[in-house]
Protein backbone atom coordinates (compact mmCIF):
# COMPACT_ATOMS: atom_id res chain seq x y z
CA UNK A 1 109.08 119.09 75.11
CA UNK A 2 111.13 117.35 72.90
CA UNK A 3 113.04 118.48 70.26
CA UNK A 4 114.33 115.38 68.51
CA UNK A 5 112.69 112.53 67.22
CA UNK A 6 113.73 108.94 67.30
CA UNK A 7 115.01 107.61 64.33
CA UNK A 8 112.56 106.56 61.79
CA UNK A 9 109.86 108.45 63.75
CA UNK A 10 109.85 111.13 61.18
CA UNK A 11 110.66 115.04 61.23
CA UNK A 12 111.61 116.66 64.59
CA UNK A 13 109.81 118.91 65.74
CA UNK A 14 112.42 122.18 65.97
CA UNK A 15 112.70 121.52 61.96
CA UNK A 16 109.36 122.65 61.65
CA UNK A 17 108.09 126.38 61.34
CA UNK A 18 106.24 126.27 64.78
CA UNK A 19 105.21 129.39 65.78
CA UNK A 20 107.76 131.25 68.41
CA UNK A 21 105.68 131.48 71.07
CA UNK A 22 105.08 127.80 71.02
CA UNK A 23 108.74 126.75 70.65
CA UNK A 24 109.40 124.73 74.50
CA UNK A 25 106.27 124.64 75.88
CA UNK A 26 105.22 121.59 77.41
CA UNK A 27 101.74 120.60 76.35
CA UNK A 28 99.14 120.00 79.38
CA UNK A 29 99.21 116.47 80.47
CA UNK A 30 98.07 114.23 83.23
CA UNK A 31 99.16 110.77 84.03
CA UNK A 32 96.91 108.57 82.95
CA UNK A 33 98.33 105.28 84.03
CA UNK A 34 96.52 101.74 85.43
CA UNK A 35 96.92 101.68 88.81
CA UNK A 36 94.34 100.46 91.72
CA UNK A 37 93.35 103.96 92.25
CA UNK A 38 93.41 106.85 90.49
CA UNK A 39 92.95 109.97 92.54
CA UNK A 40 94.94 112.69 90.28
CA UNK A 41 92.53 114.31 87.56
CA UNK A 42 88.83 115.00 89.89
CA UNK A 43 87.08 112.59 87.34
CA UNK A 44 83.74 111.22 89.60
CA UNK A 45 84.67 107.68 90.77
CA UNK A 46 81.50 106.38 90.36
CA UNK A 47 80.32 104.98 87.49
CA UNK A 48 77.20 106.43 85.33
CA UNK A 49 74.39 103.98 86.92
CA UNK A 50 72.56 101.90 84.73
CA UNK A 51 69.17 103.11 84.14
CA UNK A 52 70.80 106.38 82.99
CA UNK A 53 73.69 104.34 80.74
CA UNK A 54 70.54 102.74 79.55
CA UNK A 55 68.73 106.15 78.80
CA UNK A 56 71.75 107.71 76.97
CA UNK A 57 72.30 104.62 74.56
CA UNK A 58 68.76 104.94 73.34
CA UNK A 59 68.70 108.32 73.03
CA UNK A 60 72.44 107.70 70.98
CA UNK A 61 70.38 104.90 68.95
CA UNK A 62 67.68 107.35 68.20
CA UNK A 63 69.92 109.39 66.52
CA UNK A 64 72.42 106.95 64.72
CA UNK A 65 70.09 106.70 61.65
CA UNK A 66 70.30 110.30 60.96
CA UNK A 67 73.81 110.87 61.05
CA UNK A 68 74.00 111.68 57.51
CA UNK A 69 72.88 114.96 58.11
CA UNK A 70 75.02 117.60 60.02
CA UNK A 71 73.37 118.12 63.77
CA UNK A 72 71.48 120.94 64.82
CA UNK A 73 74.25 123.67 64.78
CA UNK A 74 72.39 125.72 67.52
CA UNK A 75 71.42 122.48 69.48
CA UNK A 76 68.39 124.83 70.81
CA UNK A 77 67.18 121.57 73.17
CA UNK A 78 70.36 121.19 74.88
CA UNK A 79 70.90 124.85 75.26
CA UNK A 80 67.20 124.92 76.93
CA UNK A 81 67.59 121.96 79.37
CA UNK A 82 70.95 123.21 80.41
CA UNK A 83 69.13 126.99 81.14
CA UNK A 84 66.61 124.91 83.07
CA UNK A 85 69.41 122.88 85.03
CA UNK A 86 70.92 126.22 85.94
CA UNK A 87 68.08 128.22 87.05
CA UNK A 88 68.34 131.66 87.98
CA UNK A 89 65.69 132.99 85.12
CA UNK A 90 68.28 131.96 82.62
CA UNK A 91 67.20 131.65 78.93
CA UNK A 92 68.22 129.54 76.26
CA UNK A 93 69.98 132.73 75.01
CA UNK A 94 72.23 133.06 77.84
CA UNK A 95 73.51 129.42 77.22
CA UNK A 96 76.24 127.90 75.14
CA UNK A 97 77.70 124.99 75.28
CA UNK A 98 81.17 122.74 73.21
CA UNK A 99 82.71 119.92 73.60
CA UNK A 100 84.35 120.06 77.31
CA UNK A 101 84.62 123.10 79.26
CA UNK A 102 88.09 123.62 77.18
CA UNK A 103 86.29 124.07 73.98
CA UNK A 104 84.16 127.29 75.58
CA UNK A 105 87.14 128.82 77.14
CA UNK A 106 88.86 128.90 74.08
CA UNK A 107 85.86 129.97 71.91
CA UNK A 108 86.00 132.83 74.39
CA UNK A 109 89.57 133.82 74.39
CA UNK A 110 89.52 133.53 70.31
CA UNK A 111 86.78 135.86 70.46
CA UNK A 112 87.63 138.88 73.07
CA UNK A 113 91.04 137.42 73.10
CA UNK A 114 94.11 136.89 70.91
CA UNK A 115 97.04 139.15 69.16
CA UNK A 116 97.67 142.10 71.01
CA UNK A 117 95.18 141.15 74.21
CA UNK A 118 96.01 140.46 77.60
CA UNK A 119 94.33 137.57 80.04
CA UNK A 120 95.25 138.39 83.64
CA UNK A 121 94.77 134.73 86.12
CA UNK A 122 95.63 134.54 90.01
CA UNK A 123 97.70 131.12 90.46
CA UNK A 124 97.71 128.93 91.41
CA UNK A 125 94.83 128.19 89.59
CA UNK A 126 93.82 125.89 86.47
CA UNK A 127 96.78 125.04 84.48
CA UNK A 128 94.76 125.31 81.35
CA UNK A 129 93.94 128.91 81.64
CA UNK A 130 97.25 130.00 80.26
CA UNK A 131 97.70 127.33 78.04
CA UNK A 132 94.71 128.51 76.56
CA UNK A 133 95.62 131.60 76.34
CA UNK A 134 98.87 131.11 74.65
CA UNK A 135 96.91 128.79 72.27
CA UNK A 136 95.03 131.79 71.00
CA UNK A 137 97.69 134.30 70.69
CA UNK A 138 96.82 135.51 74.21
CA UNK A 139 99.34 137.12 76.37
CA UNK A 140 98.94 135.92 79.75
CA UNK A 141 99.62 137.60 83.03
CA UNK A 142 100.52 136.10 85.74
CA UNK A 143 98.35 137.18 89.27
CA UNK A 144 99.33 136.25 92.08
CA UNK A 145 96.57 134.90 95.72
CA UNK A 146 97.66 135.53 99.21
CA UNK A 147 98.36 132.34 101.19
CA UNK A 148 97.43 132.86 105.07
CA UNK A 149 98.13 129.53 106.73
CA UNK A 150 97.60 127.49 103.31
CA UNK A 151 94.25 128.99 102.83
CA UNK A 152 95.46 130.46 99.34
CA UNK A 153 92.91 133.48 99.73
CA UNK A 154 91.94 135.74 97.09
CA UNK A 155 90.77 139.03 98.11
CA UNK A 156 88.53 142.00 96.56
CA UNK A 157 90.87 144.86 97.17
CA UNK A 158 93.81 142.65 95.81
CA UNK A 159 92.08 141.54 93.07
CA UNK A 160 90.99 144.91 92.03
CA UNK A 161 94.47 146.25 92.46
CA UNK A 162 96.11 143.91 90.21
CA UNK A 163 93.11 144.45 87.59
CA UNK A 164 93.67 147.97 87.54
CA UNK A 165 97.47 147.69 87.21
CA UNK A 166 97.40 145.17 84.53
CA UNK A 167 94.53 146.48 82.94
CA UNK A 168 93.65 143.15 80.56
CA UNK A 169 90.72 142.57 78.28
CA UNK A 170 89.81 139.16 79.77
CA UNK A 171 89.93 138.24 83.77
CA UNK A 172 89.89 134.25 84.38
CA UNK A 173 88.50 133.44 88.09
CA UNK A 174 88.43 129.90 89.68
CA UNK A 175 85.28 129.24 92.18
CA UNK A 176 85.77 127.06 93.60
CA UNK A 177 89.50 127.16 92.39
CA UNK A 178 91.96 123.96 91.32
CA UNK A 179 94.17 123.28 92.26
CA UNK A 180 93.15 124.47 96.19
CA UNK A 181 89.41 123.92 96.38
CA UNK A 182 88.85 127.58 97.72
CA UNK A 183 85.87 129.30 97.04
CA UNK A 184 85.60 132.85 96.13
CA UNK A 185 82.95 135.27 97.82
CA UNK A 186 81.18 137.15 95.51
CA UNK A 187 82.38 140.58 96.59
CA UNK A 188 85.71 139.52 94.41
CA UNK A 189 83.75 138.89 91.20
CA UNK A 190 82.04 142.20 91.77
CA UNK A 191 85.61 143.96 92.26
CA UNK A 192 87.41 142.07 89.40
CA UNK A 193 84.18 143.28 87.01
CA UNK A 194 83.95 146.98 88.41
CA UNK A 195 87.72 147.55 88.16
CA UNK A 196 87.88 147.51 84.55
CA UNK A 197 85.79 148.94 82.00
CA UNK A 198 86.27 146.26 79.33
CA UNK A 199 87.57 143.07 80.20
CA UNK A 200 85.46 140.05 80.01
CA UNK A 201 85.10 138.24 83.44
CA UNK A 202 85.68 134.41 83.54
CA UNK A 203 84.10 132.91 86.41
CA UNK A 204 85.28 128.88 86.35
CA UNK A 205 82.91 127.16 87.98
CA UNK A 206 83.60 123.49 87.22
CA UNK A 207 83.25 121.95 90.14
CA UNK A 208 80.27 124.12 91.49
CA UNK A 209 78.10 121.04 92.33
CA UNK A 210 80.77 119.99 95.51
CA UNK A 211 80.41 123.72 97.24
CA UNK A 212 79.69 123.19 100.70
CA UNK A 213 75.64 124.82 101.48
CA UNK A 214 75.79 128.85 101.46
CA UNK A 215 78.68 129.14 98.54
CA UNK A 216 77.29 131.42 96.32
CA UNK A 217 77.40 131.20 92.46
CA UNK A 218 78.46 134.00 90.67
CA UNK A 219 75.07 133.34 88.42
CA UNK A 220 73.49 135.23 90.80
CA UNK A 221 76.00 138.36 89.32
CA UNK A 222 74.79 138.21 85.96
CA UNK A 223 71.96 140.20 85.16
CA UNK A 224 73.29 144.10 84.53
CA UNK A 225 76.60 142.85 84.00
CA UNK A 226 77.11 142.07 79.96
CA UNK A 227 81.11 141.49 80.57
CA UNK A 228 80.70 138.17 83.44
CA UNK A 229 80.72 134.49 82.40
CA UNK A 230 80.59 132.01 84.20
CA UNK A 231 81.84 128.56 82.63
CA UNK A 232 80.34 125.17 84.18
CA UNK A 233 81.10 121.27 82.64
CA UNK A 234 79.27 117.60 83.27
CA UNK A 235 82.44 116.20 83.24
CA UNK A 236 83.20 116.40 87.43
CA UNK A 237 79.26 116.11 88.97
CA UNK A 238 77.45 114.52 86.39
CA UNK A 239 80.26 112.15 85.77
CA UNK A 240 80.04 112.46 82.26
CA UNK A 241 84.15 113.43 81.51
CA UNK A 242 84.21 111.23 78.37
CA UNK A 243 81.43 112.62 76.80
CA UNK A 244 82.99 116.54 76.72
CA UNK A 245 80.52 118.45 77.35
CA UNK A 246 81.05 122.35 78.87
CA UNK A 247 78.78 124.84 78.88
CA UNK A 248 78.04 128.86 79.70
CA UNK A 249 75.92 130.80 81.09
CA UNK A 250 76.24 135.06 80.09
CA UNK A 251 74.36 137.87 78.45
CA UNK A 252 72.86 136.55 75.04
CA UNK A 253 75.49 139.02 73.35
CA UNK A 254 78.16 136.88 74.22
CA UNK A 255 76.54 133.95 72.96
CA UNK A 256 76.25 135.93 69.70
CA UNK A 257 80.65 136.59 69.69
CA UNK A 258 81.00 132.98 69.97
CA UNK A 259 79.23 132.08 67.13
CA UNK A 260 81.83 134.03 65.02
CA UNK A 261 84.60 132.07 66.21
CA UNK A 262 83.26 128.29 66.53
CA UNK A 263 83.56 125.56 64.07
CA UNK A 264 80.53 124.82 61.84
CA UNK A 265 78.78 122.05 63.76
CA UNK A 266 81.13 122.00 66.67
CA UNK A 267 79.03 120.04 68.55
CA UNK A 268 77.61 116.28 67.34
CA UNK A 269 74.31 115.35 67.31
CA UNK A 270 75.47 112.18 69.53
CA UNK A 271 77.23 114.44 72.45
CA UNK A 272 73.79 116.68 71.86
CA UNK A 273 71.91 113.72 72.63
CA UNK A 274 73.91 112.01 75.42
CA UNK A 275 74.29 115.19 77.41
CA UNK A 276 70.25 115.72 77.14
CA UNK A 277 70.16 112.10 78.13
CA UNK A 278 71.85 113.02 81.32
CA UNK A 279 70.33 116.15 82.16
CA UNK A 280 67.26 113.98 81.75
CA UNK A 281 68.21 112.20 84.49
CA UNK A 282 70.34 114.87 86.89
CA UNK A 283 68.94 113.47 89.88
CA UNK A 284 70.05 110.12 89.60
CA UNK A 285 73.75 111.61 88.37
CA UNK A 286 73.94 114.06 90.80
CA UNK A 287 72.92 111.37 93.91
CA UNK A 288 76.88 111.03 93.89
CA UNK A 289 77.69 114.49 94.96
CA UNK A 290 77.19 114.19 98.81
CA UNK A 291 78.89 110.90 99.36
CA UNK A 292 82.17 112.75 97.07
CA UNK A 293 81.57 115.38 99.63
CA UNK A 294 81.49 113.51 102.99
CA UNK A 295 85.13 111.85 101.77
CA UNK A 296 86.76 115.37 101.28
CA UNK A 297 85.56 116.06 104.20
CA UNK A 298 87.25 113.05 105.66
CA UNK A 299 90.48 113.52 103.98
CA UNK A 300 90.49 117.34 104.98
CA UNK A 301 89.44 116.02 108.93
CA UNK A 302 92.14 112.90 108.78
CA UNK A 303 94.80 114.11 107.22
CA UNK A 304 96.30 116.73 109.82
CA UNK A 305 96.89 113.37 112.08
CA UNK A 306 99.47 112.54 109.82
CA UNK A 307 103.20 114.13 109.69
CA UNK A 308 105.69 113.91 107.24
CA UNK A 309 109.58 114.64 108.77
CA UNK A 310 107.63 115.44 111.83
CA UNK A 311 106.00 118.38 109.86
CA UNK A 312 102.18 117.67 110.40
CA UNK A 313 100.33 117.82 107.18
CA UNK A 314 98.18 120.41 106.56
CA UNK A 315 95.05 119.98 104.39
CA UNK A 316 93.11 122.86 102.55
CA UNK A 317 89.53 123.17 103.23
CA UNK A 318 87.38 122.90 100.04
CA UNK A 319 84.51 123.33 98.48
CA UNK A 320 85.63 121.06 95.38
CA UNK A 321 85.93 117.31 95.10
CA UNK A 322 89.59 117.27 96.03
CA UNK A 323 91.69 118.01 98.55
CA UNK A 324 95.40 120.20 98.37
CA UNK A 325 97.70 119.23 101.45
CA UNK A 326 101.07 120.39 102.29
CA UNK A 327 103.30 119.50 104.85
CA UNK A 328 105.78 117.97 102.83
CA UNK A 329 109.58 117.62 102.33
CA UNK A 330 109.25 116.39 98.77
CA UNK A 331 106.22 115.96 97.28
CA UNK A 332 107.38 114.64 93.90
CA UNK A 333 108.99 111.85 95.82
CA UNK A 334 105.69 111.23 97.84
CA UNK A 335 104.19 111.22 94.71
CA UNK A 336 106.43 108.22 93.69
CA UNK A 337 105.99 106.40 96.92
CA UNK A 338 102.20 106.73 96.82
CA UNK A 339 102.72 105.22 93.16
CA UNK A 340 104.09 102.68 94.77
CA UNK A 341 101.54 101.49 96.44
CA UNK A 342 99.07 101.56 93.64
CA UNK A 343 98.00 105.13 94.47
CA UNK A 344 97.93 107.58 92.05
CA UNK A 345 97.61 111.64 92.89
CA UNK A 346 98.46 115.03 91.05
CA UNK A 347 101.62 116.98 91.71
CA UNK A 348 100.63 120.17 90.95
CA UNK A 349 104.02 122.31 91.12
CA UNK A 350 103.33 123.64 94.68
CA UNK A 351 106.11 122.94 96.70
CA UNK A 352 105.21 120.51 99.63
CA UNK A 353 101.98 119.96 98.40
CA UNK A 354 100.04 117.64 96.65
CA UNK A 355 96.22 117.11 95.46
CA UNK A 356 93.96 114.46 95.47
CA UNK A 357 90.67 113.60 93.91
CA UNK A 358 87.51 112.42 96.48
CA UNK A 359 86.57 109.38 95.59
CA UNK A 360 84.31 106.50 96.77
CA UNK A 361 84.94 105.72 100.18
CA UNK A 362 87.87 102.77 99.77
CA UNK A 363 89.29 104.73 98.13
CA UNK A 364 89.71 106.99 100.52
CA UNK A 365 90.34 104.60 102.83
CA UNK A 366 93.37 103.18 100.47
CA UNK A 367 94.83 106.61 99.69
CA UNK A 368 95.16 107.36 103.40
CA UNK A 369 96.47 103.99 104.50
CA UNK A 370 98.94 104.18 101.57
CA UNK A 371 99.97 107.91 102.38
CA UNK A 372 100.47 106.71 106.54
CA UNK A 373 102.37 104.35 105.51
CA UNK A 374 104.93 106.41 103.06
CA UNK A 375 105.43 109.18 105.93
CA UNK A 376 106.08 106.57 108.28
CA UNK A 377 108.40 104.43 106.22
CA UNK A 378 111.46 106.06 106.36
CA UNK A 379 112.92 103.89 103.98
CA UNK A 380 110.75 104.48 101.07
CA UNK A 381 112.50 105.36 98.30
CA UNK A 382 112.54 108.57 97.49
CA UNK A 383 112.46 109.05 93.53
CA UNK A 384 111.98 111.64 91.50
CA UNK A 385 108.34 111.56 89.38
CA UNK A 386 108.85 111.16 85.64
């Protein structure tokens, strides 16, 4: 973060009274730069096809007239279609939605989080977790996964352990988990939730949709268990990441917390609309999800041909629409080389590894050729990422 600002560019920011906690954090940020292919943030490559682009601007039009008046602040119809989307005997009461799956974690850590409270995560995981956290007066704690041959695995007894030594008030879970695409079994939700009395049970489920058949969904944990959430978003599946729309699914009490802490009206009557829209149309959205799958399947199956230094690389099986791989002597200046060649992927701070989005199948094709290529070209330069 920087703490000057260049000169005419107004007040730096150490001259202002920033809170303490705050004071040389860097803020969570992805590279969002125009390249041939970008393959670093798990957005769906595919555009929204056009009878349902078609859908959601009516349904927008529909609604432009009446923008003079605030939108419905419980948006009831949303909060029904998503219930039926979901399934599992959920009720409109269990749902709750905001604008990105962001919004809802942080509704949920200002409401059982905050001064004073602990939120206990097992990285690597999603970044955002602990931003979050620290964005709501949070303390977070840092848990730690096994890693048996790159698998990254997260165990119930381990789990357990570290929830009774910490002892927090909320527990964030990943399933399947980002940055390595592992799923959990739901034994390990069950021991996160019975090892504490009190502490609120994040299951992150974003990318749910790409689970390979038989993952279970810790949905199927929820009834008798008034502490377990389990978060979901349209951004990855439905390919709907600039409309922000996350959602919930947990005992109608929790539903009832949130609406202490969210903004009056937090969600617009035009992201309301678009997102029924699109859940008016799942199956045409979701027709995406198996052809993401088949290329993460091919990256996982192609990628252990390849060798970087001599060290083959070593992809992680997952159950998400991306694919972590190590195996390599310097991944920030793989990273660069891949740049290079109009490739763009996501260091994600684990040495020797990198991760890369699924996308449509030349894509694939051109992440692959470009990554032979840079662990074959021994005179690639080897630069540091910005």
């Amino acid at each position: 973060m920087s703490t000057s600002a260049p000169a005419g560019s107004g007040t730096a920011l150490d001259a202002l009274p920033l809170r303490d906690d705050l004071r040389g954090r860097t803020p969570y940020g992805a590279p969002q730069l125009d390249v041939p292919v970008r393959l670093n943030t798990n957005e769906n490559s595919y555009d929204v096809p056009e009878p349902v682009a078609l859908a959601v601007v009516e349904a927008l039009a529909r609604e432009v007239r009446s923008l003079n008046r605030y939108p419905d602040r419980e948006f009831a119809a949303l909060r029904a279609a998503l219930a039926g989307y979901l399934g599992h005997d959920l009720t409109p009461e269990q749902v709750w939605a905001g604008n990105g799956s962001n919004e809802v974690l942080q509704q949920l850590l200002q409401a059982f989080g905050g001064p004073g409270r602990t939120a206990l995560g097992f990285t690597p995981a999603y970044s955002m977790h602990p931003i979050i956290s620290t964005g709501t007066g949070t303390a977070w704690v840092d848990g730690k996964r096994g890693s048996v041959a790159g698998a990254f695995d997260l165990g119930a007894d381990d789990v357990a352990a570290q929830v009774r030594r910490h002892d927090p008030d909320v527990i964030f879970l990943c399933s399947p988990n980002n940055p390595t695409g592992t799923a959990l079994t739901l034994d390990v939700v069950e021991a996160a939730y019975a090892a504490s009395e009190r502490a609120v049970v994040i299951v992150d489920e974003a990318y749910a949709e790409f689970a390979r058949t038989g993952t279970p969904s810790a949905l199927t944990l929820l009834p008798g268990r008034p502490r377990l959430v389990v978060t979901r978003t349209m951004s990855k599946a439905f390919a709907l990441a600039g409309a922000r729309v996350g959602y919930l699914a947990a005992d109608p009490a929790v539903c009832d917390a949130l609406r202490l802490v969210r903004l009056p009206y937090h969600l617009s009557s035009l992201t309301q609309a678009a997102a029924l829209a699109a859940l008016a149309q799942a199956p045409a959205l979701l027709a995406t999800v198996e052809a993401i799958r088949e290329q993460r399947d091919r990256v996982v199956a192609e990628l252990p041909a390849l060798s970087d230094a001599g060290s083959p690389l070593r992809p992680v099986p997952s159950d998400a629409n991306f694919v972590l791989f190590g195996g390599l002597r310097d991944e920030r200046a793989t990273w660069q080389a891949l740049l290079a060649h109009g490739v763009l992927v996501r260091d994600v701070g684990i040495p020797g590894h990198l991760r890369v989005t699924a996308g449509t199948a030349d894509e694939t094709s051109a992440f692959l050729s470009a990554l032979a290529r840079v662990c074959g070209d021994a005179t690639t330069p080897r630069e540091q990422q910005p």
